[in-house]
PDB file of N, CA and C in Angstrom:
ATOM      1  N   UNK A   1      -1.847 -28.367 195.284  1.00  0.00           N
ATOM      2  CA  UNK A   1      -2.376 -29.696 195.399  1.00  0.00           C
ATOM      3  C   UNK A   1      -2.627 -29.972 196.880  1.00  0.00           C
ATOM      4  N   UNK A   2      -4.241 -30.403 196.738  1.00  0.00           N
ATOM      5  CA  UNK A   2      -4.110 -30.660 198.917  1.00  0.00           C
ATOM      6  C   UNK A   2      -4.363 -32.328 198.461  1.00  0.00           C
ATOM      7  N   UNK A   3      -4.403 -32.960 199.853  1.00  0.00           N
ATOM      8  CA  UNK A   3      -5.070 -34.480 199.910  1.00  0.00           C
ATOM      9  C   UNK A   3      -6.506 -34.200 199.385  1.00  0.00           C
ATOM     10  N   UNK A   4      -6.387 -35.443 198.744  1.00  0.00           N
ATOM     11  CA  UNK A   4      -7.647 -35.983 198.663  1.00  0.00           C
ATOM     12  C   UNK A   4      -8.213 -35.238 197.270  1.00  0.00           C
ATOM     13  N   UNK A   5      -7.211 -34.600 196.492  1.00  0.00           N
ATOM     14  CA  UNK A   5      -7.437 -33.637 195.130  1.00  0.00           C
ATOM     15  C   UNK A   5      -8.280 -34.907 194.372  1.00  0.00           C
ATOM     16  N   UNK A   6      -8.892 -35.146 193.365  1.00  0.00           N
ATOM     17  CA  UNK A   6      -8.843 -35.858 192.070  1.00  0.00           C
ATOM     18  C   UNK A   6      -8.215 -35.186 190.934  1.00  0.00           C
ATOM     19  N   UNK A   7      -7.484 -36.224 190.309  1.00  0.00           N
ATOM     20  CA  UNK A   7      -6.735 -35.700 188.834  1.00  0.00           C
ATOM     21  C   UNK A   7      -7.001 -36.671 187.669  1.00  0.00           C
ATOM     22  N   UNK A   8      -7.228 -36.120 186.470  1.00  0.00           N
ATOM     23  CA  UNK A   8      -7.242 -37.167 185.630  1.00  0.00           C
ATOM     24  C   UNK A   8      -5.699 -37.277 184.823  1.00  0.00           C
ATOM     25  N   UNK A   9      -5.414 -38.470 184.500  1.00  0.00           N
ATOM     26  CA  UNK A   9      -3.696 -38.329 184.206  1.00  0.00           C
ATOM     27  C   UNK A   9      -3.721 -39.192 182.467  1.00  0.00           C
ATOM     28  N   UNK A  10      -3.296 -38.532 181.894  1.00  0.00           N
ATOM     29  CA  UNK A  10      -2.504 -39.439 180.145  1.00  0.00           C
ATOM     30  C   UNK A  10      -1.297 -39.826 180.388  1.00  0.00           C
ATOM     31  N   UNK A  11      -1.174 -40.755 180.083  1.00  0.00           N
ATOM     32  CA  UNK A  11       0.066 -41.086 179.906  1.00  0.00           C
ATOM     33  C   UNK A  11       0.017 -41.433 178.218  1.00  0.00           C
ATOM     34  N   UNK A  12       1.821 -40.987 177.628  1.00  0.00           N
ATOM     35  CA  UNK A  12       2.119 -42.085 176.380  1.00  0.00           C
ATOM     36  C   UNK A  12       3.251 -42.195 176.765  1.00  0.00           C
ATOM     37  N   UNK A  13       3.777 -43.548 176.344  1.00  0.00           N
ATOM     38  CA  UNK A  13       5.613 -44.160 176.560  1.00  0.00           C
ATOM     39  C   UNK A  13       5.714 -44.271 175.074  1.00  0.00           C
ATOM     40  N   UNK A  14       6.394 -43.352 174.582  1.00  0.00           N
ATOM     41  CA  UNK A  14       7.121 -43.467 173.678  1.00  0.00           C
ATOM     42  C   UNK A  14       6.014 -43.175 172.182  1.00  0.00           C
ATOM     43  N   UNK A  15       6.068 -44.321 171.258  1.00  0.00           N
ATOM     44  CA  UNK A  15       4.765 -44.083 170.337  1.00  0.00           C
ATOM     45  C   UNK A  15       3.655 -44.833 170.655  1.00  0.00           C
ATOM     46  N   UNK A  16       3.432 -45.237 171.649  1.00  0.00           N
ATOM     47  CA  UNK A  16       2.648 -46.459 172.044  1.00  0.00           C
ATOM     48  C   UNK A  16       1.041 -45.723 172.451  1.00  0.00           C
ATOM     49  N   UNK A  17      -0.104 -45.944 172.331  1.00  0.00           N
ATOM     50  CA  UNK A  17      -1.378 -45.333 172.412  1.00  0.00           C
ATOM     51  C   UNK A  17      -1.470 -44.734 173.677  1.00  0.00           C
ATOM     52  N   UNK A  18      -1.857 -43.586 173.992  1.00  0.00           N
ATOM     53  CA  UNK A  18      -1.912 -42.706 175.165  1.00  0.00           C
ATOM     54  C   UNK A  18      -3.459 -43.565 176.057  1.00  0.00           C
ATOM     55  N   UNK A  19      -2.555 -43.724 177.317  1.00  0.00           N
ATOM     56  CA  UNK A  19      -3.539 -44.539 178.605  1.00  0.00           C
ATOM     57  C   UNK A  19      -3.909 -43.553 179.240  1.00  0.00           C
ATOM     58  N   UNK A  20      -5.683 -43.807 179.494  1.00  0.00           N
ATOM     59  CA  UNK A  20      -6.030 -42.945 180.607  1.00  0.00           C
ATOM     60  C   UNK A  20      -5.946 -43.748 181.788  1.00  0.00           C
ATOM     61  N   UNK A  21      -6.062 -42.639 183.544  1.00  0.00           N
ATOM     62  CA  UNK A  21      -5.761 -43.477 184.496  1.00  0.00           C
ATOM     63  C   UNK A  21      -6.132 -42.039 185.501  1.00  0.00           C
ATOM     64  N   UNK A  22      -7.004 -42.051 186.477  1.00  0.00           N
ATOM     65  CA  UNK A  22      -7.286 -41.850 188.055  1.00  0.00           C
ATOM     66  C   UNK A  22      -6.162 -41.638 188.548  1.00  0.00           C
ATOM     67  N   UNK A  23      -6.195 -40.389 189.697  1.00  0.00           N
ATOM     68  CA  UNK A  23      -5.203 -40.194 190.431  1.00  0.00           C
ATOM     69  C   UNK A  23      -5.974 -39.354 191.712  1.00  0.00           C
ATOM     70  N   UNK A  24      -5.282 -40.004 193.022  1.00  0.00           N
ATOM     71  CA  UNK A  24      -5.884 -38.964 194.093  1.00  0.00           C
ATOM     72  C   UNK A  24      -4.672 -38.213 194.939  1.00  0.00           C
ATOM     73  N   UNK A  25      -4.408 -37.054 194.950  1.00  0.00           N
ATOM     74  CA  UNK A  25      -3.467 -36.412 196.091  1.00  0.00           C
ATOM     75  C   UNK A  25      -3.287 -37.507 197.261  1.00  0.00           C
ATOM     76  N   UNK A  26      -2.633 -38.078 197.496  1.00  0.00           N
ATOM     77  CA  UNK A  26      -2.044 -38.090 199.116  1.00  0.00           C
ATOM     78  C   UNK A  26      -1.269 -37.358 199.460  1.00  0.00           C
ATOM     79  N   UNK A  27      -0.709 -36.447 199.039  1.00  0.00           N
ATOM     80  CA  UNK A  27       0.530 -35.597 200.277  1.00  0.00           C
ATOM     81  C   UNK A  27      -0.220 -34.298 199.193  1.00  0.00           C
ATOM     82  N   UNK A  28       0.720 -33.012 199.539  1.00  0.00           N
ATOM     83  CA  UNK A  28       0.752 -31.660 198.506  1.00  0.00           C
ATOM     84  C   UNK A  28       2.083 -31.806 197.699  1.00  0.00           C
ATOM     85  N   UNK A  29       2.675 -32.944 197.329  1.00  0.00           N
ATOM     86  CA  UNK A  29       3.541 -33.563 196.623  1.00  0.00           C
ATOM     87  C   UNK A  29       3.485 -34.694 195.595  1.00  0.00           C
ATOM     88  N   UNK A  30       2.322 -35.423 195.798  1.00  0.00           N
ATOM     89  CA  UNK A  30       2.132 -37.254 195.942  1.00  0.00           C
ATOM     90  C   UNK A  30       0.925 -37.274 194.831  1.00  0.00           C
ATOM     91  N   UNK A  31       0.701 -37.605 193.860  1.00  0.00           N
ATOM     92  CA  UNK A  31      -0.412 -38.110 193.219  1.00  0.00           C
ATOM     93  C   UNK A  31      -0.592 -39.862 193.359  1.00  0.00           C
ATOM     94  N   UNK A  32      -1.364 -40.487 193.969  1.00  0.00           N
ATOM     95  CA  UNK A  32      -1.364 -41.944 193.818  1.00  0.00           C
ATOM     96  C   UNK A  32      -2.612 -42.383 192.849  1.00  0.00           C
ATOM     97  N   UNK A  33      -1.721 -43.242 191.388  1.00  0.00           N
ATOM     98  CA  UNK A  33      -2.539 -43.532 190.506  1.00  0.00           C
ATOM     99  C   UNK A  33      -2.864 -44.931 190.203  1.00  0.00           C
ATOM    100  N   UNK A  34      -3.985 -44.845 189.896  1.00  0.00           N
ATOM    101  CA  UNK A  34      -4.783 -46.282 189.827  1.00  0.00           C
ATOM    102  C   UNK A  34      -4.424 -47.100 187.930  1.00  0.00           C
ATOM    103  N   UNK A  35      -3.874 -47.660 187.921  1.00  0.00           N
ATOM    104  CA  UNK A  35      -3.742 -47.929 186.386  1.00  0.00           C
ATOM    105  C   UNK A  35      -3.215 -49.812 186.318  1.00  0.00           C
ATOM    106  N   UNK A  36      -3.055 -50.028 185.301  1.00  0.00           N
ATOM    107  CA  UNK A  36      -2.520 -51.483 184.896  1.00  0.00           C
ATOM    108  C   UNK A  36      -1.080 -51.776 185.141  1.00  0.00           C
ATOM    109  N   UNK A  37      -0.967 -53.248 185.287  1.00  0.00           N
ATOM    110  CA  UNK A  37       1.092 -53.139 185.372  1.00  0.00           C
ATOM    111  C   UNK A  37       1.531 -52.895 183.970  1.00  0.00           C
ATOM    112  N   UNK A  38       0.959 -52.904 183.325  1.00  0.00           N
ATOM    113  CA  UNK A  38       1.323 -52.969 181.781  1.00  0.00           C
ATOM    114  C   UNK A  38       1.709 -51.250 181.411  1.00  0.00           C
ATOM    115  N   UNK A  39       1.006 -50.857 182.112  1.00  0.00           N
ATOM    116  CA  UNK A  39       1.211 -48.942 181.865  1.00  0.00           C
ATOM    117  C   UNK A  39       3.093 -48.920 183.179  1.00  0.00           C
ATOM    118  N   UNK A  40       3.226 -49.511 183.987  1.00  0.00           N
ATOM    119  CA  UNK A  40       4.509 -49.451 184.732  1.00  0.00           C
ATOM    120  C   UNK A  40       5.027 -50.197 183.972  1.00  0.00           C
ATOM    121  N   UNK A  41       5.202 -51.221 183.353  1.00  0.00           N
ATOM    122  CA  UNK A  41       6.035 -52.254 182.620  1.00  0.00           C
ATOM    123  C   UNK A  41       6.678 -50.714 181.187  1.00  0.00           C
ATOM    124  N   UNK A  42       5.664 -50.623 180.556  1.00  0.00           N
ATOM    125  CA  UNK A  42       5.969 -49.535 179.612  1.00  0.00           C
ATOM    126  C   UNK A  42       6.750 -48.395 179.956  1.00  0.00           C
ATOM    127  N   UNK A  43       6.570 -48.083 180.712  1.00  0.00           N
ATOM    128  CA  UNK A  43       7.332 -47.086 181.042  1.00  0.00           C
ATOM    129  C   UNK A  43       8.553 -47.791 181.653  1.00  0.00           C
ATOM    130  N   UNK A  44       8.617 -48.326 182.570  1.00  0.00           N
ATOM    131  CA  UNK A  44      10.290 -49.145 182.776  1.00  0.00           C
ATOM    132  C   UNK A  44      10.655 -49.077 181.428  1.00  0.00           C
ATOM    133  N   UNK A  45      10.244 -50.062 180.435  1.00  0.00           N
ATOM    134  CA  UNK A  45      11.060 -50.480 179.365  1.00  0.00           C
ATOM    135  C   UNK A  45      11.153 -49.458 177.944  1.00  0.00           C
ATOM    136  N   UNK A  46      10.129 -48.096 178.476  1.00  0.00           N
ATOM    137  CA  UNK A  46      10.337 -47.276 177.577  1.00  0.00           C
ATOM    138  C   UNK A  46      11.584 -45.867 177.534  1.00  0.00           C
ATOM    139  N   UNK A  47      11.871 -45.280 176.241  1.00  0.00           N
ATOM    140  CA  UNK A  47      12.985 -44.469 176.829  1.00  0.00           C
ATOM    141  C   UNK A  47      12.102 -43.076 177.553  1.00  0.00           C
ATOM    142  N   UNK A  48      10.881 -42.567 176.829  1.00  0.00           N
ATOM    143  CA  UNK A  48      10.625 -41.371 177.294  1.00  0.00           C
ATOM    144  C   UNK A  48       8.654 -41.452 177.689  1.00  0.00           C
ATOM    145  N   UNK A  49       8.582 -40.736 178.586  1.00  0.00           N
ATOM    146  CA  UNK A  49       7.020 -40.894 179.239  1.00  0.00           C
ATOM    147  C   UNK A  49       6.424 -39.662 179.471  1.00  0.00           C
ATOM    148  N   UNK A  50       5.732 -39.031 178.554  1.00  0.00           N
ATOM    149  CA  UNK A  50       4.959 -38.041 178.294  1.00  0.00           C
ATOM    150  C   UNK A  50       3.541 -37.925 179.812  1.00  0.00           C
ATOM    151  N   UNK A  51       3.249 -36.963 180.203  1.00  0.00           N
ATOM    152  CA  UNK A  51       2.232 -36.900 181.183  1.00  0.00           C
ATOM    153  C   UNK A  51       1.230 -35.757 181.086  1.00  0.00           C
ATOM    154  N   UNK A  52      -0.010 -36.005 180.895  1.00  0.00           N
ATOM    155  CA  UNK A  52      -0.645 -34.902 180.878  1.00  0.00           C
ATOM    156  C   UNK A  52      -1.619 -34.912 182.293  1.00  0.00           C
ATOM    157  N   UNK A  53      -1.105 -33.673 183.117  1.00  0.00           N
ATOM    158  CA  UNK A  53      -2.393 -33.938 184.330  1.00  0.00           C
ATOM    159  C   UNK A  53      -3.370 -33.215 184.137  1.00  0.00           C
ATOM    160  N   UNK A  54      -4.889 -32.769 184.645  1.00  0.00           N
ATOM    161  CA  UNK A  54      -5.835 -32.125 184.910  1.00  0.00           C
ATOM    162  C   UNK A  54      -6.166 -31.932 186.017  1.00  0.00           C
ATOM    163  N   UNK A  55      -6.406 -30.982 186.814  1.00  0.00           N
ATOM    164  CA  UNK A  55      -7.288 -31.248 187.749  1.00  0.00           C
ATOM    165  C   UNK A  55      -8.818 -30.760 187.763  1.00  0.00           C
ATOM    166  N   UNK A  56      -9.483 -30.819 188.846  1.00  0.00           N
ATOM    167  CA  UNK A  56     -10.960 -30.973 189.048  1.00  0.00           C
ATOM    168  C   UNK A  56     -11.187 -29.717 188.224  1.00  0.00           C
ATOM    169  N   UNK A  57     -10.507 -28.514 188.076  1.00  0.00           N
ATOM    170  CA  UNK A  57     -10.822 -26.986 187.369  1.00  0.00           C
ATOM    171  C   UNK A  57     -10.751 -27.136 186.129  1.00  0.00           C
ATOM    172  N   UNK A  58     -10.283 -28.177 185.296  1.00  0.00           N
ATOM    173  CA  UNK A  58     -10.042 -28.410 184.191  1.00  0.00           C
ATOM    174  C   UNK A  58      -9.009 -27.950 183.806  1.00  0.00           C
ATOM    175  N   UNK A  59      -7.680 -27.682 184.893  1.00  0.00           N
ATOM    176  CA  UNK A  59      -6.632 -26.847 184.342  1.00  0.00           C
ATOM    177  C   UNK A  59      -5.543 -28.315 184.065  1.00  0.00           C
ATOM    178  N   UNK A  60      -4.868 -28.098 182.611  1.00  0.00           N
ATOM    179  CA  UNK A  60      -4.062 -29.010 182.513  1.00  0.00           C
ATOM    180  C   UNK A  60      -2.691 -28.424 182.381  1.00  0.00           C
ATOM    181  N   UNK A  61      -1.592 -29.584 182.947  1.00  0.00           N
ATOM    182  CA  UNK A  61      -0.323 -29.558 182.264  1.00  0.00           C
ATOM    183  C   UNK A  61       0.058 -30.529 182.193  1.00  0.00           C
ATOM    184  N   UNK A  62       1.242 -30.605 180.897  1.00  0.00           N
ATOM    185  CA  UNK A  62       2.288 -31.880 180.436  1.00  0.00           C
ATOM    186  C   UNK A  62       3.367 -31.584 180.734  1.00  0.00           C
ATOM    187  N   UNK A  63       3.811 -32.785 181.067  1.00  0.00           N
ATOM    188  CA  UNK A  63       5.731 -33.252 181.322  1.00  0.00           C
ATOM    189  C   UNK A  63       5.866 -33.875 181.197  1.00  0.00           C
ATOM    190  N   UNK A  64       7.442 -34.134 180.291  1.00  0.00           N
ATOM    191  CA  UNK A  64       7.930 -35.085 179.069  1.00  0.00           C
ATOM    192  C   UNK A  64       9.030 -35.584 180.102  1.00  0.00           C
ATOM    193  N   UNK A  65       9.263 -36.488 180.553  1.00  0.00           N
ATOM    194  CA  UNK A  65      10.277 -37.382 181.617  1.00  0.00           C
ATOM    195  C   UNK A  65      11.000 -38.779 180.830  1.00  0.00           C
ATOM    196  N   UNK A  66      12.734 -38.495 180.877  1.00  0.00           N
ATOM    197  CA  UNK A  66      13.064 -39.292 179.934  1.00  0.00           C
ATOM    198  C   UNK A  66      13.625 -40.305 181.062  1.00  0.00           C
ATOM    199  N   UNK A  67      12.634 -41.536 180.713  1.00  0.00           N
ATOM    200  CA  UNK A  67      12.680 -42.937 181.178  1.00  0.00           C
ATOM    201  C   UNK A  67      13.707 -44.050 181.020  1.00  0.00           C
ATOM    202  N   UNK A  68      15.225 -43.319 179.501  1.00  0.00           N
ATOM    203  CA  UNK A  68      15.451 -44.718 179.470  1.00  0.00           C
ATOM    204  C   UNK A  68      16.575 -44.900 180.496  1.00  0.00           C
ATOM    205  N   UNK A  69      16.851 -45.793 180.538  1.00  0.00           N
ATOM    206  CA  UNK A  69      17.663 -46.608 181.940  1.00  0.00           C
ATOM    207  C   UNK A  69      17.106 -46.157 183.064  1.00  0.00           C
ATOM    208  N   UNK A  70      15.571 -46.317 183.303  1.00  0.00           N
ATOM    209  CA  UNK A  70      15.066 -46.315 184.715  1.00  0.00           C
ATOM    210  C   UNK A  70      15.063 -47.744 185.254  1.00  0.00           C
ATOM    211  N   UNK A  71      15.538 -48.946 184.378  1.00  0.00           N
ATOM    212  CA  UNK A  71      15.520 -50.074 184.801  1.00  0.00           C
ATOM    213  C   UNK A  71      15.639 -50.541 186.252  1.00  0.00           C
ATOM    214  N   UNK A  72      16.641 -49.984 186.980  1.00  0.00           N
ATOM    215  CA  UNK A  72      16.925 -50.204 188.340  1.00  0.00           C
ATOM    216  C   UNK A  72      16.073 -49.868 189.165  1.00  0.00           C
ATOM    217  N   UNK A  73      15.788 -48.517 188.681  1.00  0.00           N
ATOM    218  CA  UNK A  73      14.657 -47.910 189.799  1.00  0.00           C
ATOM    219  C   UNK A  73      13.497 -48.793 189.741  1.00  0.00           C
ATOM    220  N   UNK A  74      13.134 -49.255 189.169  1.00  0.00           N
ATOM    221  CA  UNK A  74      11.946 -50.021 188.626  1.00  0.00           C
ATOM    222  C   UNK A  74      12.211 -51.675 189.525  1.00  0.00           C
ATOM    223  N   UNK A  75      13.256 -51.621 189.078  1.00  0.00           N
ATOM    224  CA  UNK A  75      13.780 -53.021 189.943  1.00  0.00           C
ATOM    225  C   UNK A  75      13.241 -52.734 191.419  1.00  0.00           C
ATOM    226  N   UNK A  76      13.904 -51.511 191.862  1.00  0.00           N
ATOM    227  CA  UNK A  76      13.287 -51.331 193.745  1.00  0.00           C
ATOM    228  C   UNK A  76      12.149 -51.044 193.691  1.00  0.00           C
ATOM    229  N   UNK A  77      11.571 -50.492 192.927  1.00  0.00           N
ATOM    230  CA  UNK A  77      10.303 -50.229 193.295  1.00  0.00           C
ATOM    231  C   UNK A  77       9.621 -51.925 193.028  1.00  0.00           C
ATOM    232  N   UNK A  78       9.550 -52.770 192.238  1.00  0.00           N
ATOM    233  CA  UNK A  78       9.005 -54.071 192.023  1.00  0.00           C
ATOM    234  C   UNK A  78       9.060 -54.361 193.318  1.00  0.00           C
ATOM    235  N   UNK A  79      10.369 -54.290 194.166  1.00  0.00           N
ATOM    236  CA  UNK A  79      10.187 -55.310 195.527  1.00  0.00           C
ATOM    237  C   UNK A  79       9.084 -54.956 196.083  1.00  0.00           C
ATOM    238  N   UNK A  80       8.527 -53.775 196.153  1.00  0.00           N
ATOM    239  CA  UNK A  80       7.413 -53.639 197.163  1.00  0.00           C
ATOM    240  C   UNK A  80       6.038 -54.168 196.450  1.00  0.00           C
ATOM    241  N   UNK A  81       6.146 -53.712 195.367  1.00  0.00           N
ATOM    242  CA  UNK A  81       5.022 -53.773 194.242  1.00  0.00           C
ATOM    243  C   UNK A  81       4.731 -54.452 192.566  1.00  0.00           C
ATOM    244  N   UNK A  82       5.227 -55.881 193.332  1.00  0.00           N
ATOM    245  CA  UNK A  82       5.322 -56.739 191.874  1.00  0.00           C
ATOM    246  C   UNK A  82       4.825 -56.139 190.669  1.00  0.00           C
ATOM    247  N   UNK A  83       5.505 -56.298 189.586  1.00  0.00           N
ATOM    248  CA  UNK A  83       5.272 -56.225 188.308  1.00  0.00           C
ATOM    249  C   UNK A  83       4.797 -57.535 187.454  1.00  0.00           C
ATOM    250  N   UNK A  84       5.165 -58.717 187.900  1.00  0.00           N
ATOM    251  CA  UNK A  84       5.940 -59.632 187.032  1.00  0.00           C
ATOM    252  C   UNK A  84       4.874 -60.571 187.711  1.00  0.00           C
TER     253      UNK A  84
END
């Protein structure tokens, strides 16, 4: 992954309809994605958050990340970046 990659990203939280959503590399670590608070709200309040990435080659992968009691984290992250 360099800067400035494009990725296309799925998300599903739990059984809830799979969201599409934009993503651009900032670091060779960092995907920063463009999406709704409602897709962060879901996932706070969901237990598990499925991810499918792509990039520009059309190469994909998924990872299944279990969300429940991320409540707190979610809490610090809000201070910078309201939810609510």
């Amino acid at each position: 992954m360099e800067k400035g990659d494009i990725y296309k990203l799925k998300f599903r939280v739990d059984a809830q309809p799979i969201v599409d959503a934009d993503g651009m590399a900032i670091s060779d670590r960092l995907v920063q994605v463009v999406t709704e608070k409602s897709l962060v709200k879901s996932i706070r309040d969901g237990r598990e958050t499925a991810l499918r990435i792509e990039d520009g080659h059309g190469v994909t992968s998924t990872h299944i990340f279990n969300t429940n009691g991320s409540r707190k984290a979610f809490a610090d992250l809000s201070r910078e970046c309201p939810l609510d």
